[in-house]
Protein backbone atom coordinates (compact mmCIF):
# COMPACT_ATOMS: atom_id res chain seq x y z
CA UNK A 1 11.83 0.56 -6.51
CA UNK A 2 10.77 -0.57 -10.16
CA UNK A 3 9.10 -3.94 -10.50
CA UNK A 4 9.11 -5.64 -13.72
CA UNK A 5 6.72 -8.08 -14.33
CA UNK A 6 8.09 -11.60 -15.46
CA UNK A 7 6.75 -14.50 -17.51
CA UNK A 8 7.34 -15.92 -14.46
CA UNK A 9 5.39 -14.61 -12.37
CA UNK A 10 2.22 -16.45 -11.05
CA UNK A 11 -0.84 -15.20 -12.95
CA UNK A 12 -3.41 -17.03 -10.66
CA UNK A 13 -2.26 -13.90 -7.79
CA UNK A 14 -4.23 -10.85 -7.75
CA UNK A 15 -1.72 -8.16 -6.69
CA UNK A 16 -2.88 -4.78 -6.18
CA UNK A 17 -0.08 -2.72 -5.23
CA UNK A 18 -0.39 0.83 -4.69
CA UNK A 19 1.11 3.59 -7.25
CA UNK A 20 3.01 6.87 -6.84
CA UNK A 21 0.60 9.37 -7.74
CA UNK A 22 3.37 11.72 -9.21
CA UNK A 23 5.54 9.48 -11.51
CA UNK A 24 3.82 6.04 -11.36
CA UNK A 25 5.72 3.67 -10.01
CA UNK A 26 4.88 0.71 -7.88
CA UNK A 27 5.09 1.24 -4.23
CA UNK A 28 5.81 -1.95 -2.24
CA UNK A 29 5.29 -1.52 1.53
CA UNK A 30 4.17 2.09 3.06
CA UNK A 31 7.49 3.68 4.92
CA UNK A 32 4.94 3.61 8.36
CA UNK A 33 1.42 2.77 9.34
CA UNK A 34 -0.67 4.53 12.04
CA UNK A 35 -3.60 2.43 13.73
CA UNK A 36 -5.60 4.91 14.96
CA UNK A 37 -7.89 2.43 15.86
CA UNK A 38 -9.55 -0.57 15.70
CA UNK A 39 -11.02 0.21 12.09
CA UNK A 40 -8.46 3.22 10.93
CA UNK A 41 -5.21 3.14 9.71
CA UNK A 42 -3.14 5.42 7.77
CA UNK A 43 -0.61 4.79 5.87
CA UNK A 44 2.28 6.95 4.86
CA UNK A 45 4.33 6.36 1.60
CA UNK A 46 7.49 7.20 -0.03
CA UNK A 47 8.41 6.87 -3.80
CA UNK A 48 12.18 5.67 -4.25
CA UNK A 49 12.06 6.61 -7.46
CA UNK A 50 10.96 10.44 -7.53
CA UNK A 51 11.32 10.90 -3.60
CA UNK A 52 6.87 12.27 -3.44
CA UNK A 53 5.57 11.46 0.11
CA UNK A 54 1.80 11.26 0.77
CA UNK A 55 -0.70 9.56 3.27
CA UNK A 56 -3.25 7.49 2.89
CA UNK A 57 -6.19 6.36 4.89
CA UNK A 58 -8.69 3.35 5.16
CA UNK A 59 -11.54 2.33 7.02
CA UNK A 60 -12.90 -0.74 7.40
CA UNK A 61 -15.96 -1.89 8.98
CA UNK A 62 -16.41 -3.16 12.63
CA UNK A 63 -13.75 -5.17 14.08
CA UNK A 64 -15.31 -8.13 15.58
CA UNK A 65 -15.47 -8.75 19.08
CA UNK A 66 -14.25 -12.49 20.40
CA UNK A 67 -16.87 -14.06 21.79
């Protein structure tokens, strides 16, 4: 999906979407995301526009625990 940027567009957001590592385009929403757990999830991706799939992973710290 190509997303062209507007003079529209709000510049107060801070948008930090992901890239296709092969051809470069912007990658709006991973095709699924795995919670392995409480502080890992995986994300898997696929470019519309050159059709490269890839995962990626994040951790985050400790989920906190409701008191």
């Amino acid at each position: 999906m190509l997303l062209h940027e507007t003079d529209s567009a709000p510049q107060s957001r801070n948008l930090r979407l992901p890239h296709c590592p092969q051809c470069g385009d912007v990658l709006l929403a991973p095709l699924m995301a795995e919670h392995v757990d409480a502080s890992h999830v995986r994300n898997y991706w696929v470019c519309e526009s050159c059709g490269h799939t890839f995962r990626k992973s994040h951790t985050f710290g400790r989920a906190l625990e409701d008191a």
